[in-house]
C-alpha atoms as a PDB file:
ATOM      1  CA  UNK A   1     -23.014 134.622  11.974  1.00  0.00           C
ATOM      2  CA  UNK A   2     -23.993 132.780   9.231  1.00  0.00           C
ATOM      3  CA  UNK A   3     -24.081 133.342   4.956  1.00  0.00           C
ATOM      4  CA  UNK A   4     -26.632 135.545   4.844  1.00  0.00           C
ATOM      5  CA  UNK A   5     -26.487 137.747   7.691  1.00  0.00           C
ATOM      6  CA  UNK A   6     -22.764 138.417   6.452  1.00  0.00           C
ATOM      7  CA  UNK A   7     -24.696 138.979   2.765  1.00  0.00           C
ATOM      8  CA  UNK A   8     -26.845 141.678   4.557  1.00  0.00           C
ATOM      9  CA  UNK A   9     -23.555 143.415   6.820  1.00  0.00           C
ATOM     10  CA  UNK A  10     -21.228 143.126   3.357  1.00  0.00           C
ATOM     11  CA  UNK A  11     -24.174 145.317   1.378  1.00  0.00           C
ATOM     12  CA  UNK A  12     -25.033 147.569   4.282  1.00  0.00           C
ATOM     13  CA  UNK A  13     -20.882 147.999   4.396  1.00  0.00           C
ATOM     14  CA  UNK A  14     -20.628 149.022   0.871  1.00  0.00           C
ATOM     15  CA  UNK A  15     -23.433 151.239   0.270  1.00  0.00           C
ATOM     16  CA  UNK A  16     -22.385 153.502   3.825  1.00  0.00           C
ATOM     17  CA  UNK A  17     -18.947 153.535   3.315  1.00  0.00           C
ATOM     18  CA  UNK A  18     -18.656 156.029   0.717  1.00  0.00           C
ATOM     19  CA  UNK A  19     -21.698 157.633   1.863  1.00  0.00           C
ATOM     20  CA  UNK A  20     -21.849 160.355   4.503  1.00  0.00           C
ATOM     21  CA  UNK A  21     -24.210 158.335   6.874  1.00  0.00           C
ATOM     22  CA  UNK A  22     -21.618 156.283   8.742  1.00  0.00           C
ATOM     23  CA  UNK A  23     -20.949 152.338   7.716  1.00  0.00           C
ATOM     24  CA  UNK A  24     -19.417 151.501  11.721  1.00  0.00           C
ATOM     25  CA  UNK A  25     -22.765 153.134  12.689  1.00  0.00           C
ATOM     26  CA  UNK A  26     -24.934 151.172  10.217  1.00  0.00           C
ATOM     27  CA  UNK A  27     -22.691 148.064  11.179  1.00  0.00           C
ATOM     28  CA  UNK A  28     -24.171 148.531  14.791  1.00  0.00           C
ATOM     29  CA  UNK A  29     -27.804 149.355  14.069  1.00  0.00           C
ATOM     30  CA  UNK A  30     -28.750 146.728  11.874  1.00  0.00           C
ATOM     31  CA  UNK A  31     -27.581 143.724  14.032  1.00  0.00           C
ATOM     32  CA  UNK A  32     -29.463 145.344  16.465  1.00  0.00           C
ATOM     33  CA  UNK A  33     -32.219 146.362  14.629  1.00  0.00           C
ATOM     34  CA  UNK A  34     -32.960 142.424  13.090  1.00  0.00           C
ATOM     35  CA  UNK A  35     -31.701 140.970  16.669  1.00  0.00           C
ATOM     36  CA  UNK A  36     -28.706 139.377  15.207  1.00  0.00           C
ATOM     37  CA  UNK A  37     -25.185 139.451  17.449  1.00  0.00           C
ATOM     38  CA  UNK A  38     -22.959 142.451  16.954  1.00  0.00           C
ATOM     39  CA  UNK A  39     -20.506 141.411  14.869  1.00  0.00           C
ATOM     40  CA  UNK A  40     -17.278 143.246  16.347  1.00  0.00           C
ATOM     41  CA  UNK A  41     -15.191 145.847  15.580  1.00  0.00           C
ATOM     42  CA  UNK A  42     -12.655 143.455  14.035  1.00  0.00           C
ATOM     43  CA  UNK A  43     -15.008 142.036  11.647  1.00  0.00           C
ATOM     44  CA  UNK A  44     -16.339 145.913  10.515  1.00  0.00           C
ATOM     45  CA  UNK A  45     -12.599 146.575  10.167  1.00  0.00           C
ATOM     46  CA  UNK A  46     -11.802 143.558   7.615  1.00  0.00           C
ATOM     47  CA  UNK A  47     -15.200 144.028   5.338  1.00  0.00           C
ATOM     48  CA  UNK A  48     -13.820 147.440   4.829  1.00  0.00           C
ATOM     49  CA  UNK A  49     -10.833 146.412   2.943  1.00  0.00           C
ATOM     50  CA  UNK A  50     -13.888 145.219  -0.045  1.00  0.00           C
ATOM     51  CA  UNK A  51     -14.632 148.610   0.056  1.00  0.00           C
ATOM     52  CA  UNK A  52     -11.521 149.955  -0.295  1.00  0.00           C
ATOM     53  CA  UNK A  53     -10.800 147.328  -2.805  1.00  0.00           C
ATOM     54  CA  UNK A  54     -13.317 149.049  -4.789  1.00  0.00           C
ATOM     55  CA  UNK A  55     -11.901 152.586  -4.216  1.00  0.00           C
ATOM     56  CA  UNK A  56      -8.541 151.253  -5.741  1.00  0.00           C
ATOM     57  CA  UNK A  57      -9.823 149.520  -8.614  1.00  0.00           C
ATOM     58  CA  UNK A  58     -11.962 152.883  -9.427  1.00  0.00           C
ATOM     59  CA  UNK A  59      -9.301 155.220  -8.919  1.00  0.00           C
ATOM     60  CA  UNK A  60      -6.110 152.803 -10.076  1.00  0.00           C
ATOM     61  CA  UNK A  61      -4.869 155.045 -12.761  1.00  0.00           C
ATOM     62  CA  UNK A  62      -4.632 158.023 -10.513  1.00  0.00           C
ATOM     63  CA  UNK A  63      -3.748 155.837  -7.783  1.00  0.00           C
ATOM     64  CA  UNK A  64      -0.460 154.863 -10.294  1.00  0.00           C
ATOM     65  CA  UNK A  65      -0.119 158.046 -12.091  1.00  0.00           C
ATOM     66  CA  UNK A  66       0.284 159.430  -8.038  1.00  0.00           C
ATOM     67  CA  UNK A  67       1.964 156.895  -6.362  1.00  0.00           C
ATOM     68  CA  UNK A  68       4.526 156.853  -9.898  1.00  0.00           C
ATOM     69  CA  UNK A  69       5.211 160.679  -9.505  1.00  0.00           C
ATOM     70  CA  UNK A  70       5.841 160.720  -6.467  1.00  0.00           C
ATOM     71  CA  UNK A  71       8.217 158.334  -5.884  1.00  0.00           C
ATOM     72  CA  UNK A  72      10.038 160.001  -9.154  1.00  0.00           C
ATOM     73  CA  UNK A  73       9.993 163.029  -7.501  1.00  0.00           C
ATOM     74  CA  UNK A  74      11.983 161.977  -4.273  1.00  0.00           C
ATOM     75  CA  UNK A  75      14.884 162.618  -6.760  1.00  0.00           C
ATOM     76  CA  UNK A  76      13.881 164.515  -9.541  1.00  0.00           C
ATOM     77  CA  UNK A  77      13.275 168.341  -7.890  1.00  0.00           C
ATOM     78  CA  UNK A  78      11.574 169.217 -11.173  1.00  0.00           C
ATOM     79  CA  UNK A  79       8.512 167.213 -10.212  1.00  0.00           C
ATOM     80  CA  UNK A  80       8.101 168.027  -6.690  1.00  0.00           C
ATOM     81  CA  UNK A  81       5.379 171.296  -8.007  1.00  0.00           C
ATOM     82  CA  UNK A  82       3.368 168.695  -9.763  1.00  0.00           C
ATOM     83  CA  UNK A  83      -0.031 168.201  -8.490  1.00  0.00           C
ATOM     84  CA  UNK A  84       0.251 164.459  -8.384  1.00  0.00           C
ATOM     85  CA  UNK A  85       3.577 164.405  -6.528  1.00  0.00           C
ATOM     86  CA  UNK A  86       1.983 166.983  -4.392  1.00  0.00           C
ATOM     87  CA  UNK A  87      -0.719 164.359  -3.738  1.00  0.00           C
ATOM     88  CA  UNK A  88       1.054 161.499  -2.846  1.00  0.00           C
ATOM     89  CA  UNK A  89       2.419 164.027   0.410  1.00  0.00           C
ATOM     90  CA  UNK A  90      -0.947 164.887   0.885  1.00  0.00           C
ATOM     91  CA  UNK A  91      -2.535 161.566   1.049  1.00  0.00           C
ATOM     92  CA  UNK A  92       0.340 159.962   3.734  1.00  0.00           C
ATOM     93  CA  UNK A  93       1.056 163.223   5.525  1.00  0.00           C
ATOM     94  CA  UNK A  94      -2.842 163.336   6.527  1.00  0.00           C
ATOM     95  CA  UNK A  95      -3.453 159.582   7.088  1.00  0.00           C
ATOM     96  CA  UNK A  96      -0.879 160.593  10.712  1.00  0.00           C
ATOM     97  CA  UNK A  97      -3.655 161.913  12.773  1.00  0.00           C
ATOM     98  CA  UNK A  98      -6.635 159.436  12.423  1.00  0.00           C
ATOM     99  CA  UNK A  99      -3.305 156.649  12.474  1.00  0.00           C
ATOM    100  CA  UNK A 100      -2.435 157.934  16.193  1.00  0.00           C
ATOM    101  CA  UNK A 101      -5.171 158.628  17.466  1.00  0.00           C
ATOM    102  CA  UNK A 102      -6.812 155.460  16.663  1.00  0.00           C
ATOM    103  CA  UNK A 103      -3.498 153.657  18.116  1.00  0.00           C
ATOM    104  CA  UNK A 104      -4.057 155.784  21.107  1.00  0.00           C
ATOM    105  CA  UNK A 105      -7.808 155.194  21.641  1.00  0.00           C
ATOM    106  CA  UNK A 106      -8.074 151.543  20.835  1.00  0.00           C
ATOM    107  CA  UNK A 107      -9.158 149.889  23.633  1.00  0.00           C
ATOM    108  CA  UNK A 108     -12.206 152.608  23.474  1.00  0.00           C
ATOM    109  CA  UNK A 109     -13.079 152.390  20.403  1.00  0.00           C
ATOM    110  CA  UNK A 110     -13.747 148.295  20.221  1.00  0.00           C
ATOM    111  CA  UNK A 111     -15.562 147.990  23.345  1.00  0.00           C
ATOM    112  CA  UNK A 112     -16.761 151.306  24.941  1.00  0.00           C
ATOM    113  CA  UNK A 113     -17.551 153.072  21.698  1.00  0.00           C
ATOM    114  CA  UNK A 114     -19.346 150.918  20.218  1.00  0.00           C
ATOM    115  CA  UNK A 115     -22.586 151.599  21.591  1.00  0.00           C
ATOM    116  CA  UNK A 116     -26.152 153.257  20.342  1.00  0.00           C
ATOM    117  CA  UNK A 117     -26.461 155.945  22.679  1.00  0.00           C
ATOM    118  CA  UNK A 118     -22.813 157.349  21.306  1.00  0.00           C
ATOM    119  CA  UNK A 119     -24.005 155.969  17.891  1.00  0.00           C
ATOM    120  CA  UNK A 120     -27.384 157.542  17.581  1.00  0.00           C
ATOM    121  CA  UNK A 121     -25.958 161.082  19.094  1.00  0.00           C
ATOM    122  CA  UNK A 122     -22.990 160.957  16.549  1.00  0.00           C
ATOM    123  CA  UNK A 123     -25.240 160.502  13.765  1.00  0.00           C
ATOM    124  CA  UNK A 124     -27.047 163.326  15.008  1.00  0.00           C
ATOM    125  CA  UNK A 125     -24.248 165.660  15.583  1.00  0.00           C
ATOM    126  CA  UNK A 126     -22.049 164.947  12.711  1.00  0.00           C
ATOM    127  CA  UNK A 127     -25.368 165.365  10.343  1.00  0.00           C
ATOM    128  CA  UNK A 128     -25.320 168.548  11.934  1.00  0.00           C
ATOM    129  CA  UNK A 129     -21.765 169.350  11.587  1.00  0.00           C
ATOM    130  CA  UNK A 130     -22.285 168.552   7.777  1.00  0.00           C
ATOM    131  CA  UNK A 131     -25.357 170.742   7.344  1.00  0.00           C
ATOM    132  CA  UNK A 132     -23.463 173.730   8.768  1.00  0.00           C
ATOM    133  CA  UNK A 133     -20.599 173.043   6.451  1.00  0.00           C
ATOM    134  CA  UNK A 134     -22.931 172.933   3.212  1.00  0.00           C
ATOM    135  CA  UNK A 135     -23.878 175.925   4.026  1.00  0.00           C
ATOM    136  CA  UNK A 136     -21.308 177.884   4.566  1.00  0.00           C
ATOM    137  CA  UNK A 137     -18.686 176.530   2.198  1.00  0.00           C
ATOM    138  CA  UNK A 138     -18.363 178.309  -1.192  1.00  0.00           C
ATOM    139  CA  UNK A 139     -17.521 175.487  -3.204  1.00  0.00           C
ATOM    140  CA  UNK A 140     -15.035 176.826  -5.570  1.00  0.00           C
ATOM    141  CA  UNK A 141     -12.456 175.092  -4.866  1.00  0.00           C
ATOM    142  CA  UNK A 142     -10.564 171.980  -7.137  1.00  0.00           C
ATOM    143  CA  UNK A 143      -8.755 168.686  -5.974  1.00  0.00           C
ATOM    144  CA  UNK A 144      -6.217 170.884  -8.098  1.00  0.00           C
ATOM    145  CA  UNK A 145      -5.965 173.739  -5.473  1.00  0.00           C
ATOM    146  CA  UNK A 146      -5.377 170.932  -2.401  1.00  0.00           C
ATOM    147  CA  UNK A 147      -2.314 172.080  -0.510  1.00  0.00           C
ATOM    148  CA  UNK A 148      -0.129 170.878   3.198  1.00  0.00           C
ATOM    149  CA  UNK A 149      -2.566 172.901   4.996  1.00  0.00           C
ATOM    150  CA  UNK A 150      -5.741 171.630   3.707  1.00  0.00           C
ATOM    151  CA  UNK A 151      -4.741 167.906   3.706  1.00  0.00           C
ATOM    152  CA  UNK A 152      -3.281 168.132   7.350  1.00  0.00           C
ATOM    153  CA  UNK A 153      -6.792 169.662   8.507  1.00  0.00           C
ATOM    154  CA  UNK A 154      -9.033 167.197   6.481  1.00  0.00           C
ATOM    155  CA  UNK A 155      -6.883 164.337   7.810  1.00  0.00           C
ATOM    156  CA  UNK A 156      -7.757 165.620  11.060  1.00  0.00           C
ATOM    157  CA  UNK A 157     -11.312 165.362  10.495  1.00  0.00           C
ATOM    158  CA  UNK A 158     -10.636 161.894   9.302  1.00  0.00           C
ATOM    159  CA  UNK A 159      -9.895 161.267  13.501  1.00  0.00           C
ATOM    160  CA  UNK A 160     -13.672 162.236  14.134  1.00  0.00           C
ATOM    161  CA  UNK A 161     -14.601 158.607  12.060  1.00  0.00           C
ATOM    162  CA  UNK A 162     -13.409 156.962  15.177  1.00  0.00           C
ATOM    163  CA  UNK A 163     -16.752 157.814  16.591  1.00  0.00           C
ATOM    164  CA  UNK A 164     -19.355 155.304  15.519  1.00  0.00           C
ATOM    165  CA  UNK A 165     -21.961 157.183  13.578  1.00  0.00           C
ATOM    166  CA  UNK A 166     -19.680 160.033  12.445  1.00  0.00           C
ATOM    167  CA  UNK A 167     -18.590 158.287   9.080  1.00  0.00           C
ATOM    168  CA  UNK A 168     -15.170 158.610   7.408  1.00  0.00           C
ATOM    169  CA  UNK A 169     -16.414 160.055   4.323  1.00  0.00           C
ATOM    170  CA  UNK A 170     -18.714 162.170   6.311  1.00  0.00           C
ATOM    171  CA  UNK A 171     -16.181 163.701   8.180  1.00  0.00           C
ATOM    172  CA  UNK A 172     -13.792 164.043   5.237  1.00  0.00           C
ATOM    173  CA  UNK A 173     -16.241 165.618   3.107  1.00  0.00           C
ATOM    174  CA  UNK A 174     -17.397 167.913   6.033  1.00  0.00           C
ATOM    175  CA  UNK A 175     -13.835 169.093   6.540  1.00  0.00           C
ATOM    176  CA  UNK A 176     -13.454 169.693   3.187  1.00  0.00           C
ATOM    177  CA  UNK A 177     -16.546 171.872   2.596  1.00  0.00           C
ATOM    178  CA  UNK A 178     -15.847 174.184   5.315  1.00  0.00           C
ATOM    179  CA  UNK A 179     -11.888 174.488   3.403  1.00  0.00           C
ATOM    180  CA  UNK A 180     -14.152 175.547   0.124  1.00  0.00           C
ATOM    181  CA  UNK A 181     -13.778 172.502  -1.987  1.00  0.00           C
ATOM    182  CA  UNK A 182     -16.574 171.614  -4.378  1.00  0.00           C
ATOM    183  CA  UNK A 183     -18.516 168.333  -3.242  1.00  0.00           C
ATOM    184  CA  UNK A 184     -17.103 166.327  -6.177  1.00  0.00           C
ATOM    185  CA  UNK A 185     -13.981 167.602  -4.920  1.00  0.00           C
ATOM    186  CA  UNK A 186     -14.215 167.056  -1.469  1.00  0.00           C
ATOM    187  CA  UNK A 187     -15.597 163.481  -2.193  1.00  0.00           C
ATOM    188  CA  UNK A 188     -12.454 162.419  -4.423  1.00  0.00           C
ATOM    189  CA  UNK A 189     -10.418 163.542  -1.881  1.00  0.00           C
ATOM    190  CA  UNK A 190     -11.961 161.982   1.093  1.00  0.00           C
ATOM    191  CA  UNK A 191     -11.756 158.500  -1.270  1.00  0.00           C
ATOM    192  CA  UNK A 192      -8.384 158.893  -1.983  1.00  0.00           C
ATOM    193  CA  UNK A 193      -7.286 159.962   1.674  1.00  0.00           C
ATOM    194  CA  UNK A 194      -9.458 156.706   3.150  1.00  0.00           C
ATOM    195  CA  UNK A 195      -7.345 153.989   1.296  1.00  0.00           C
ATOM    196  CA  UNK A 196      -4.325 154.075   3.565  1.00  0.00           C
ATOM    197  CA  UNK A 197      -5.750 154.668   7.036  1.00  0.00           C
ATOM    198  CA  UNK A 198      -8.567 151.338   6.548  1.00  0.00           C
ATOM    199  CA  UNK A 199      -6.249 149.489   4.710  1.00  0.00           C
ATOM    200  CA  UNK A 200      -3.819 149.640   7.657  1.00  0.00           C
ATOM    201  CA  UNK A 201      -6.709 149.313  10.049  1.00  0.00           C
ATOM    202  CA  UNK A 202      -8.201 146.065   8.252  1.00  0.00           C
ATOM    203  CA  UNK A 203      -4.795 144.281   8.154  1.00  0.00           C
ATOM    204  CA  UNK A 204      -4.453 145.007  11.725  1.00  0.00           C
ATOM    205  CA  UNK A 205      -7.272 143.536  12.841  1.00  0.00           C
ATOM    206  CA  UNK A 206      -7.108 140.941  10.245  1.00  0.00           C
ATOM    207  CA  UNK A 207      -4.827 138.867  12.909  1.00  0.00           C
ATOM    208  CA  UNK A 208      -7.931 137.443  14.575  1.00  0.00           C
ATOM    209  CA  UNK A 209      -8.938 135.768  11.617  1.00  0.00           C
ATOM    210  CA  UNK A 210      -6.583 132.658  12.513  1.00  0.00           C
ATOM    211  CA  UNK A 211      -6.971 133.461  16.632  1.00  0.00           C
ATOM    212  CA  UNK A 212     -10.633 132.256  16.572  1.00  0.00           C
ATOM    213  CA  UNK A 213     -11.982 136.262  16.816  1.00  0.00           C
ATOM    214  CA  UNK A 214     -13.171 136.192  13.376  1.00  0.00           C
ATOM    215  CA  UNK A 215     -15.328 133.586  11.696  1.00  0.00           C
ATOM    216  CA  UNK A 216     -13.763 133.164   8.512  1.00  0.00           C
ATOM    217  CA  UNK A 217     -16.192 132.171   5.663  1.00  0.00           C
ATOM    218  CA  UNK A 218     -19.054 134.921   6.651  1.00  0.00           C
ATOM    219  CA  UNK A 219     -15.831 137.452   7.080  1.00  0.00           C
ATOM    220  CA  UNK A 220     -14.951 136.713   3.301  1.00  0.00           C
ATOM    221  CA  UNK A 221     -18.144 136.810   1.906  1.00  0.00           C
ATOM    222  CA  UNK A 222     -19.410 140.138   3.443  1.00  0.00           C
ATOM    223  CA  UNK A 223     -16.027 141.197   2.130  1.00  0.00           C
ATOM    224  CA  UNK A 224     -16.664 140.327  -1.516  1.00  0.00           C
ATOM    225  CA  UNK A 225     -20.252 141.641  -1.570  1.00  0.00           C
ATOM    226  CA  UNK A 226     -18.919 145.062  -0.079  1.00  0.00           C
ATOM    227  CA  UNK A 227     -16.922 145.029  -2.650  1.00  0.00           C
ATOM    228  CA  UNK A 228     -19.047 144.605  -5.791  1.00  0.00           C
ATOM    229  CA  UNK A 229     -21.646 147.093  -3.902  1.00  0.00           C
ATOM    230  CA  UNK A 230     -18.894 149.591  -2.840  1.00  0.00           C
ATOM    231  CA  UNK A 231     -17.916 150.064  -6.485  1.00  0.00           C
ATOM    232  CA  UNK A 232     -21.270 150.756  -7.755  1.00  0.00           C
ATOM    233  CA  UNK A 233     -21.857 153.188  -5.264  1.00  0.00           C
ATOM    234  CA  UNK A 234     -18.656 155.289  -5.725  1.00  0.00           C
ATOM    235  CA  UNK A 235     -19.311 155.787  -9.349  1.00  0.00           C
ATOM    236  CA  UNK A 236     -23.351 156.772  -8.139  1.00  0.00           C
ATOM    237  CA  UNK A 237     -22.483 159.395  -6.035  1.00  0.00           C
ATOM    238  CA  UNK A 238     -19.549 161.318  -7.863  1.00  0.00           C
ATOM    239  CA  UNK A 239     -22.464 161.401  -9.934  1.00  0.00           C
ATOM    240  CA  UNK A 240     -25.038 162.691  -7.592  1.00  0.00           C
ATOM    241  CA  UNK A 241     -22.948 165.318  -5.729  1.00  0.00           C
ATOM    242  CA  UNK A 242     -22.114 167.155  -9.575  1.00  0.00           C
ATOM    243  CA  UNK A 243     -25.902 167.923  -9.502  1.00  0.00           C
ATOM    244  CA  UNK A 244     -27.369 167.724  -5.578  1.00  0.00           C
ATOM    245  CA  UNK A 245     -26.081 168.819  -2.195  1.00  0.00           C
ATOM    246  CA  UNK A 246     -25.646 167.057   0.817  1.00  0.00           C
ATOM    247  CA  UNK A 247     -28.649 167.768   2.667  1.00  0.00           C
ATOM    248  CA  UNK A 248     -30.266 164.117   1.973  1.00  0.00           C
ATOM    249  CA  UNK A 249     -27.882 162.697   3.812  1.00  0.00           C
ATOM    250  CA  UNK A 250     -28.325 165.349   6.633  1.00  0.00           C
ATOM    251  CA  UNK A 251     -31.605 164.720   6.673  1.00  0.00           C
ATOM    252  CA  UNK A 252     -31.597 160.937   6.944  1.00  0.00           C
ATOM    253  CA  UNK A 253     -28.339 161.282   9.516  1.00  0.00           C
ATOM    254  CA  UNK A 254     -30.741 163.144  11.682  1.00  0.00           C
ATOM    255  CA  UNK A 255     -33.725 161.296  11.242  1.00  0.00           C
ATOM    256  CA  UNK A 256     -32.302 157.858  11.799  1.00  0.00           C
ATOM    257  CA  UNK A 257     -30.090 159.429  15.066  1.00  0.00           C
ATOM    258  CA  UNK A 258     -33.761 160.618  16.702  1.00  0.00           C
ATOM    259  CA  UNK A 259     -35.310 157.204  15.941  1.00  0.00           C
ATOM    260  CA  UNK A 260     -32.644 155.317  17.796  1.00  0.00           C
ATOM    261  CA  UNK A 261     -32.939 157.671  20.509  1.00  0.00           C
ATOM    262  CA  UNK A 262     -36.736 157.348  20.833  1.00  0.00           C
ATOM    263  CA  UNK A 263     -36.361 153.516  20.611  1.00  0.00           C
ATOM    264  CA  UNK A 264     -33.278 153.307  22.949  1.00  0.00           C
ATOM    265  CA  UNK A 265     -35.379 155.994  25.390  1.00  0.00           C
ATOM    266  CA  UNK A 266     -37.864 153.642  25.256  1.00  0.00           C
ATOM    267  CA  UNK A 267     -36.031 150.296  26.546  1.00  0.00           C
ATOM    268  CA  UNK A 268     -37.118 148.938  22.748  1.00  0.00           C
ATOM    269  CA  UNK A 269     -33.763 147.974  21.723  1.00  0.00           C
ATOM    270  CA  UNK A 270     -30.119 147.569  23.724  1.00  0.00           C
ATOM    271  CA  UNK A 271     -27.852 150.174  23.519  1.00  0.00           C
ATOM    272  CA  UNK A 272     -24.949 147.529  23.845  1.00  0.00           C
END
């Protein structure tokens, strides 16, 4: 991989990340697409940690307010009802599921998973899944009204991100509709509840930077670049979902998903 190629993945990383169309999908496609070598699930696990750079620069003061709460809180009963101590439970309590099932799956999902048949049908299915849930959610809801229930069950949607093409956010957000959150809502939320499970998941993989998996310079640089890009594109779409709903991104989820097929269907590109 060389400087610009890692350029390309490090802005493709930060403007999918935070959108619902799937940044381990987009990681896939667009090596594949331009003819360039797959870069590896290692290397799509590091960039991330720009991005979610960016998240914790954006959201630092509630980020400290949260994390400052609740650690007062572990002895100080009178701040265990506030929302940000409240928060701090929700965040770690429903980073568990995607954090054992993606221990448990692995293997699968850095070799076996990462292929365009499973991609393209993900897309598909999860812009599905995300149409459904715009539909029927009522959108009343506030981050405020988050409880243990509703962060367990949106962490558990988290687990479906595993799935190249599904998309963390995607999932998150998804999740989060169907529980009646408002899309701003559901977007903070699914920010917020990202940080620990790809920070963890970056500096795990981050090992095969010195064990000759990972080339170093293009690794860094993609990783700055999805930074700066990642930032901009948080603020853009807290923007965007206060006024529009979600059915862009189902509509270029699908359309995408049924290209790949048809050009995968035709022998025009590899699925692996």
């Amino acid at each position: 991989m060389n400087v610009v190629e890692a350029t390309v993945l490090g802005i493709v990383q930060g403007l999918t990340e935070f959108l619902p169309i799937s940044s381990s999908g987009h990681l896939l496609i667009v090596p594949e697409l331009l003819n360039w070598d797959d870069p590896g699930a290692p290397f799509t696990a590091v960039i991330q940690l720009g991005t979610m750079a960016a998240v914790i620069i954006y959201f630092w003061r509630d980020l400290v307010r949260i994390l400052t709460t609740w650690t007062k809180s572990l002895w100080t009963p009178d701040l265990r009802p506030h929302q940000d101590a409240r928060m701090g439970w929700y965040i770690g309590l429903g980073t568990i599921p995607i954090a054992v099932c993606g221990l448990t799956f692995k293997d699968f999902i850095e070799e076996p998973a990462r292929n365009l048949w499973i991609n393209s049908s993900s897309l598909i299915l999860m812009g599905l899944l995300l149409m459904v849930a715009e539909w029927a959610g009522i959108r009343k809801r506030e981050v405020a009204d988050l409880n243990m229930r509703d962060g367990l069950l949106i962490g558990a949607f988290q687990c479906l991100s595993l799935i190249p093409g599904s998309s963390r956010s995607g999932s998150t957000m998804t999740g989060a509709l169907f529980l009646g959150y408002t899309r701003e809502a559901a977007a903070r939320y699914s920010f917020l509840l990202s940080i620990p499970a790809v920070v963890l998941s970056g500096l795990f993989e981050m090992r095969k930077a010195f064990d000759g998996s990972l080339q170093l310079v293009p690794t860094v640089v993609a990783t700055l670049v999805s930074f700066v890009v990642g930032y901009a594109c948080i603020a853009w779409l807290l923007k965007f979902l206060t006024r529009h709903s979600m059915m862009v991104f189902v509509y270029y989820r699908v359309a995408l998903g049924g290209i790949l097929l048809g050009l995968l269907a035709a022998g025009s590109i590899s699925a692996t």
